[in-house]
PDB file of N, CA and C in Angstrom:
ATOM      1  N   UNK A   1     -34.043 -11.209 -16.601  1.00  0.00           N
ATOM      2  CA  UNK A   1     -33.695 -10.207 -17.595  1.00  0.00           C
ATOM      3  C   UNK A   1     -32.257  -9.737 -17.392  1.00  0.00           C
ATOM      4  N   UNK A   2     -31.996  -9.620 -16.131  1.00  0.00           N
ATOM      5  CA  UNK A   2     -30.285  -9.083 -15.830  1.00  0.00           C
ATOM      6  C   UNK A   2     -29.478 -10.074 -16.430  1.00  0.00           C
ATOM      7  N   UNK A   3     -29.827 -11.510 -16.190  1.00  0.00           N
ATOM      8  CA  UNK A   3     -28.639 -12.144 -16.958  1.00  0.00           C
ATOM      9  C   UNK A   3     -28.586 -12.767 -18.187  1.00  0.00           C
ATOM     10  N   UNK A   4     -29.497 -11.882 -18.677  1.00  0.00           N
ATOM     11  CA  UNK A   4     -29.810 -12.221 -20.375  1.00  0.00           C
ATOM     12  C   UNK A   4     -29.139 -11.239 -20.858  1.00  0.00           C
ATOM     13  N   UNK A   5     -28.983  -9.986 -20.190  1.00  0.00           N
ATOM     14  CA  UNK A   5     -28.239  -8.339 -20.625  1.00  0.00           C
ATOM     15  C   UNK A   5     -27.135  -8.631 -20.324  1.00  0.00           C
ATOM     16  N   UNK A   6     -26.550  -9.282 -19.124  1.00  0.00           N
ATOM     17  CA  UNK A   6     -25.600  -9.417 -18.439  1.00  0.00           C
ATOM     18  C   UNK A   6     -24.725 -10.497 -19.856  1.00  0.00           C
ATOM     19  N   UNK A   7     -25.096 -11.701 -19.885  1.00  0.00           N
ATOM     20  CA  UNK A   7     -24.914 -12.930 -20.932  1.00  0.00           C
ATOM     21  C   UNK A   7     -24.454 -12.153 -22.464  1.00  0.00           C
ATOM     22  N   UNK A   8     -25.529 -11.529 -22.758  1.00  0.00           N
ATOM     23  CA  UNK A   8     -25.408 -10.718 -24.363  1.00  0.00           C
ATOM     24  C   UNK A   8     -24.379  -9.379 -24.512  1.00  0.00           C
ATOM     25  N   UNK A   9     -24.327  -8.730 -23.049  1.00  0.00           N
ATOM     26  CA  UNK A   9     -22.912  -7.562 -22.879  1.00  0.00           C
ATOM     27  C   UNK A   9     -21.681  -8.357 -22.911  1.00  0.00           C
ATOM     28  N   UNK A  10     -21.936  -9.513 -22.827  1.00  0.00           N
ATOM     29  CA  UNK A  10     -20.254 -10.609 -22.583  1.00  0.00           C
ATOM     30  C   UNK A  10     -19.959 -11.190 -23.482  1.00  0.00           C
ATOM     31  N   UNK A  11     -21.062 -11.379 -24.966  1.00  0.00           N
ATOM     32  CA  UNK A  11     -20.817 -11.737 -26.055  1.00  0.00           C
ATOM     33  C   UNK A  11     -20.491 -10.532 -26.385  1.00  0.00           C
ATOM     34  N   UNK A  12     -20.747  -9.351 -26.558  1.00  0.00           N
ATOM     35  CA  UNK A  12     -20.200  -8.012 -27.137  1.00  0.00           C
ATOM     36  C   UNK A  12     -18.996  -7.748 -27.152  1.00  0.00           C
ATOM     37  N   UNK A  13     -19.067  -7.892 -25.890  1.00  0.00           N
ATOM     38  CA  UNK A  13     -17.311  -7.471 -25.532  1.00  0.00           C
ATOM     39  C   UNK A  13     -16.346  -8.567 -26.099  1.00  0.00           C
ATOM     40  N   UNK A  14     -16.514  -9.579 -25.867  1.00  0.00           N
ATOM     41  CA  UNK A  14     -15.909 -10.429 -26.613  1.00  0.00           C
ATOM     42  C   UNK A  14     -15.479 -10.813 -27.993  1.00  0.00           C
ATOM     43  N   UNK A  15     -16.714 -10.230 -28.769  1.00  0.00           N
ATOM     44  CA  UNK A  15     -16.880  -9.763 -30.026  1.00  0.00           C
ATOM     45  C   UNK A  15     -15.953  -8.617 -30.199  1.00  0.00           C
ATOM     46  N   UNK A  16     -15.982  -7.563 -29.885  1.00  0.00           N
ATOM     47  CA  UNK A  16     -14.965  -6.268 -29.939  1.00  0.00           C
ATOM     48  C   UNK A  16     -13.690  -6.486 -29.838  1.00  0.00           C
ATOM     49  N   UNK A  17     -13.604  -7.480 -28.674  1.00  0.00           N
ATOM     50  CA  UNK A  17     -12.263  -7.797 -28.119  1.00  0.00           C
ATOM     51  C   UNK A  17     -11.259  -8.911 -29.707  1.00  0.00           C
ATOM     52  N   UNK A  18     -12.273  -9.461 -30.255  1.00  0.00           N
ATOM     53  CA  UNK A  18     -11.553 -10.108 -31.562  1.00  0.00           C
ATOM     54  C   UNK A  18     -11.905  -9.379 -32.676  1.00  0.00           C
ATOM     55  N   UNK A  19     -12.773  -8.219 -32.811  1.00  0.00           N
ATOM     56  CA  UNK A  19     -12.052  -7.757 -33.943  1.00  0.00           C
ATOM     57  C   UNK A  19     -11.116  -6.427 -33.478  1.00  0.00           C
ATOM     58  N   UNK A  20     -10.627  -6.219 -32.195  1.00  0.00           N
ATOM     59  CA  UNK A  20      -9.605  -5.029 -32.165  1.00  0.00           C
ATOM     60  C   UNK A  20      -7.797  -5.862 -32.039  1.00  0.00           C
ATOM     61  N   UNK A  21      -8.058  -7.728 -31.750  1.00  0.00           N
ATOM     62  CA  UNK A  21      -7.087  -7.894 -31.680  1.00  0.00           C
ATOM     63  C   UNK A  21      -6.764  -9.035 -33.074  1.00  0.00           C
ATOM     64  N   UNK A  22      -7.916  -9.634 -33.868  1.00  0.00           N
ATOM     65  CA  UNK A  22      -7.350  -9.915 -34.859  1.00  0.00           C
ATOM     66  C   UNK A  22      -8.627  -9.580 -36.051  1.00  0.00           C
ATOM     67  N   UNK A  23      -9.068  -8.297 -35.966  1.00  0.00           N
ATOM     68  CA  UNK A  23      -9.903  -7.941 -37.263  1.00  0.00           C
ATOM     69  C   UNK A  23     -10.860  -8.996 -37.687  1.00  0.00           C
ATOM     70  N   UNK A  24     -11.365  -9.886 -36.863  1.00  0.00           N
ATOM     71  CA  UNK A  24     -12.015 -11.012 -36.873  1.00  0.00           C
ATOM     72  C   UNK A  24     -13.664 -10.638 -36.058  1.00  0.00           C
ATOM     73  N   UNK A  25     -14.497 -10.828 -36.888  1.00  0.00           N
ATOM     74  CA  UNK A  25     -16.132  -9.938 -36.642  1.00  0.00           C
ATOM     75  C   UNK A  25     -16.698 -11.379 -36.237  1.00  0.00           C
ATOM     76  N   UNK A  26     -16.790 -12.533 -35.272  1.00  0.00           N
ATOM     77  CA  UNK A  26     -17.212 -13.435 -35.045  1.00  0.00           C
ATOM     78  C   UNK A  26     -19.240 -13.051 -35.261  1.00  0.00           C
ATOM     79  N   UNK A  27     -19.561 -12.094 -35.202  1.00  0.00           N
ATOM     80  CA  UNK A  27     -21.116 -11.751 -35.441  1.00  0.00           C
ATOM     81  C   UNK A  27     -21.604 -11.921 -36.785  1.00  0.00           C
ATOM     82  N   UNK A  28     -20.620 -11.059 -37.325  1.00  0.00           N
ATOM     83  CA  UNK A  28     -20.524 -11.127 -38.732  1.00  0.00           C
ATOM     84  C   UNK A  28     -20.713 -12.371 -39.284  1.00  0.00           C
ATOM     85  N   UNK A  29     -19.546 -13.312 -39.189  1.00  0.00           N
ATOM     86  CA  UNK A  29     -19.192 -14.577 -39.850  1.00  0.00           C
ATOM     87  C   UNK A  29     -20.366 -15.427 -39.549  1.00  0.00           C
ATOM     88  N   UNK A  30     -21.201 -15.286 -37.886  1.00  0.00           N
ATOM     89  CA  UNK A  30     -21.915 -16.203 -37.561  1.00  0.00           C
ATOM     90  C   UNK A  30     -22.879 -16.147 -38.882  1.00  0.00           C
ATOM     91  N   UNK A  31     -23.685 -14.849 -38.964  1.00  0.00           N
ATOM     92  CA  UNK A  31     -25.043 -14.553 -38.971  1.00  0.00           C
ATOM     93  C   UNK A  31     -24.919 -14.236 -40.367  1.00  0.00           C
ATOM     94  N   UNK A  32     -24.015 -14.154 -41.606  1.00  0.00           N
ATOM     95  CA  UNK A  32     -23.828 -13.736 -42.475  1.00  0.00           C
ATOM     96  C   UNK A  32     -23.824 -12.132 -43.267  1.00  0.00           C
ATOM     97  N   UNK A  33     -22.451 -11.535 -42.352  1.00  0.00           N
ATOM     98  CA  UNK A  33     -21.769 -10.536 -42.755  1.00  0.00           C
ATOM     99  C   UNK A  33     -23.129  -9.263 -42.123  1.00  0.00           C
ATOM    100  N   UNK A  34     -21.514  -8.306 -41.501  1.00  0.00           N
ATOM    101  CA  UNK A  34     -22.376  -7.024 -40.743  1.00  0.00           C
ATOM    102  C   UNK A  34     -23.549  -6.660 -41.111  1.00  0.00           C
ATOM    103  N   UNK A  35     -24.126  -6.285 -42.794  1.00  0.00           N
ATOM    104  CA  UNK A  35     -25.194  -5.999 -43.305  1.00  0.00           C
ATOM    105  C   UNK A  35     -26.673  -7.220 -43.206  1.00  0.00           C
ATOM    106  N   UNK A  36     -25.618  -8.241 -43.169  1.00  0.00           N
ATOM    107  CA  UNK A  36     -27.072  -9.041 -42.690  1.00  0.00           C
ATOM    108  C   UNK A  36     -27.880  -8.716 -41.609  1.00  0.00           C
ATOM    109  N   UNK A  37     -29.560  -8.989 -42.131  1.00  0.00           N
ATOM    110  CA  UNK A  37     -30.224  -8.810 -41.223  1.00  0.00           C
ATOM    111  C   UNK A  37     -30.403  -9.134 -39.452  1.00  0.00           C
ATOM    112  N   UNK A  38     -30.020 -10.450 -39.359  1.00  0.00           N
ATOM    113  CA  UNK A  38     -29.775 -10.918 -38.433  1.00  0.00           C
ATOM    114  C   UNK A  38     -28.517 -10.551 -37.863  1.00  0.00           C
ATOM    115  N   UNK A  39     -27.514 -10.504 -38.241  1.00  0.00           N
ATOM    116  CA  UNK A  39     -26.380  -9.833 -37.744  1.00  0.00           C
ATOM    117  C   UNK A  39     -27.030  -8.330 -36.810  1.00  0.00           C
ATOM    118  N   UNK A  40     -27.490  -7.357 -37.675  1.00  0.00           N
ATOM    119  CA  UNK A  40     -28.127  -6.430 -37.004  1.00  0.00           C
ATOM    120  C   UNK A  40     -28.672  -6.426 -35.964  1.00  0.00           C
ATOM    121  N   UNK A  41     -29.232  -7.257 -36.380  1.00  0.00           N
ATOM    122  CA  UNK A  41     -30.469  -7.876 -34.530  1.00  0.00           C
ATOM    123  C   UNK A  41     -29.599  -8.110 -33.680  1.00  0.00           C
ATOM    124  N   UNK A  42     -28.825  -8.947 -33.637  1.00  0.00           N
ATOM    125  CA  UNK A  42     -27.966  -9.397 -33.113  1.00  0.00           C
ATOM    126  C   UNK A  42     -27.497  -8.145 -32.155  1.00  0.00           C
ATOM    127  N   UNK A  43     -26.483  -7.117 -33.071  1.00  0.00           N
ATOM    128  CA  UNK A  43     -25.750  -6.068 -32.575  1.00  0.00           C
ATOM    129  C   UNK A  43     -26.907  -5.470 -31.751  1.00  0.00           C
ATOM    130  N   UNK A  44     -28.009  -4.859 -32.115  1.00  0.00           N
ATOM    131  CA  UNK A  44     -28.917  -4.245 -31.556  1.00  0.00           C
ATOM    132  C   UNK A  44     -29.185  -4.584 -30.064  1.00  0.00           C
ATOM    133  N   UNK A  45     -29.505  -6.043 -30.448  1.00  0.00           N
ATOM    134  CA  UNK A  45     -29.660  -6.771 -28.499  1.00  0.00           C
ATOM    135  C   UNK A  45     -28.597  -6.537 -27.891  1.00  0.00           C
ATOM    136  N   UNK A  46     -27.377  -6.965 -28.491  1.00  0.00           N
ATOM    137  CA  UNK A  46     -26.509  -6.211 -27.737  1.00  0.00           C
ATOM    138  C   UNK A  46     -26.128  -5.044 -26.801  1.00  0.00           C
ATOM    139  N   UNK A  47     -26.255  -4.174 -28.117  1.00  0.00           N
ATOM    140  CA  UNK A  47     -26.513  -2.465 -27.272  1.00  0.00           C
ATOM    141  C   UNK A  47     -27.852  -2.493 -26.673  1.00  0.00           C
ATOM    142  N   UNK A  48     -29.191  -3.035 -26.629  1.00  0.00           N
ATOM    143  CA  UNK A  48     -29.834  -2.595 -25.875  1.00  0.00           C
ATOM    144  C   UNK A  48     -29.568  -3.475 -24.400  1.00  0.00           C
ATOM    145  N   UNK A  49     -28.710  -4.791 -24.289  1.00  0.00           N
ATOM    146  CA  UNK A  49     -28.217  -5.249 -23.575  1.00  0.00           C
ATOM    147  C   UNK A  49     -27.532  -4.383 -22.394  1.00  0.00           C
ATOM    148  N   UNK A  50     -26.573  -3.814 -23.146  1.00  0.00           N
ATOM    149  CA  UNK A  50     -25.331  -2.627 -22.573  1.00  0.00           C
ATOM    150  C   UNK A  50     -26.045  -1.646 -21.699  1.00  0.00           C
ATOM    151  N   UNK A  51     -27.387  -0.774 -22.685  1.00  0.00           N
ATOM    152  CA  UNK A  51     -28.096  -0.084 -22.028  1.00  0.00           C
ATOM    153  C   UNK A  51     -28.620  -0.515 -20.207  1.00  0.00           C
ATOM    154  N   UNK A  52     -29.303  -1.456 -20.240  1.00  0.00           N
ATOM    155  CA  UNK A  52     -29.668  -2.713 -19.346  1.00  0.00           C
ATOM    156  C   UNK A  52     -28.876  -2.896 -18.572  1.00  0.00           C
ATOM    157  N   UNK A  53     -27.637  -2.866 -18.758  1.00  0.00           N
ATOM    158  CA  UNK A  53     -26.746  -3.429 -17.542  1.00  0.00           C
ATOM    159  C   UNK A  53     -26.199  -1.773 -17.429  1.00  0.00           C
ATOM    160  N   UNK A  54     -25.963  -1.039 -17.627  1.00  0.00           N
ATOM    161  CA  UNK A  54     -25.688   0.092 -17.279  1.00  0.00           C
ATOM    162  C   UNK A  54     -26.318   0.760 -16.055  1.00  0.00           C
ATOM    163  N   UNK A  55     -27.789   0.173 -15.858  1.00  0.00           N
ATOM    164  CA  UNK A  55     -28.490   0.950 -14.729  1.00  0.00           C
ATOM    165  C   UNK A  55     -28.230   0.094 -13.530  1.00  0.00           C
ATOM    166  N   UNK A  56     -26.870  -1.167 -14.052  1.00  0.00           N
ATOM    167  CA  UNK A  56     -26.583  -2.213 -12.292  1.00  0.00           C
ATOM    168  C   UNK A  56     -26.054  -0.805 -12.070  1.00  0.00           C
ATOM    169  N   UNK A  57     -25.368   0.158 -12.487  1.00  0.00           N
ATOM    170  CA  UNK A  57     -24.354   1.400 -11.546  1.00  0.00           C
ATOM    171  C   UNK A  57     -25.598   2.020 -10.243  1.00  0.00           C
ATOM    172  N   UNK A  58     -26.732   1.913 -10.841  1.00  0.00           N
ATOM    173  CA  UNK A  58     -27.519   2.470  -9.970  1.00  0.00           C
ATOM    174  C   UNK A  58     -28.539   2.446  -9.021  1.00  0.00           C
ATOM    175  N   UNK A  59     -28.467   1.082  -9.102  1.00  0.00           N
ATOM    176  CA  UNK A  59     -29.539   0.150  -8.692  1.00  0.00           C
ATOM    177  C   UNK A  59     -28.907   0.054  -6.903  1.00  0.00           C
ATOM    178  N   UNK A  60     -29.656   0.025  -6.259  1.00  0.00           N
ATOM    179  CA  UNK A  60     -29.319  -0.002  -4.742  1.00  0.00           C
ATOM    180  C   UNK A  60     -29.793  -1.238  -4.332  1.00  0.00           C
ATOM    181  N   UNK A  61     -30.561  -2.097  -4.712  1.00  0.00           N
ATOM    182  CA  UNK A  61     -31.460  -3.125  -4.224  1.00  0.00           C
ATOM    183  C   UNK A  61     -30.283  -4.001  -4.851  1.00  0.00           C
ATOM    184  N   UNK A  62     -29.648  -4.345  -5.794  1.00  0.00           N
ATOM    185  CA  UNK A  62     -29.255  -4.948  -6.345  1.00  0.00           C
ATOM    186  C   UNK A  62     -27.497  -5.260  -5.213  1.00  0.00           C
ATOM    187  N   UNK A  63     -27.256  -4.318  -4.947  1.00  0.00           N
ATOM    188  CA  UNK A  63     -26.213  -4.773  -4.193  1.00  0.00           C
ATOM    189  C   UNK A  63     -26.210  -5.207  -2.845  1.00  0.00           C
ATOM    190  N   UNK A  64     -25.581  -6.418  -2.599  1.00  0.00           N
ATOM    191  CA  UNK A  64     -25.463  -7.562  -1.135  1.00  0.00           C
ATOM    192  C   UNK A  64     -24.865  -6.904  -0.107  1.00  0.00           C
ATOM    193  N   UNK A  65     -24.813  -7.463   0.701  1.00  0.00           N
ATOM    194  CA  UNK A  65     -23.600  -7.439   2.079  1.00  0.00           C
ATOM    195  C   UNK A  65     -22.812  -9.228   1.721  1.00  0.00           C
TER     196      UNK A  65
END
């Protein structure tokens, strides 16, 4: 599950990262435009992705030597 959240937070960002540097919505274009349904889903897994990897800050088991 971590690196399915982990995998889908790295499409996000990546996604953000092209439309803040060329207005280009690669989610959009995939899935047919922001309002599409699937587009939605899409974004959604995303953020619940984000959520998901947010609790590595707190997780104690999770970090090595």
């Amino acid at each position: 599950m971590d690196m399915i959240a982990l995998i889908l937070s790295i499409v996000g960002s990546l996604n953000w990262g092209l439309v803040a540097l060329f207005k280009f919505d690669l989610v959009a274009w995939l899935f047919g435009g922001q309002t599409a349904l699937l587009s939605r889903i899409v974004y959604a897994l995303v953020a619940v992705a984000g959520v998901w990897c947010a609790t590595f800050l707190f997780r104690r088991d999770a970090v090595t030597d």
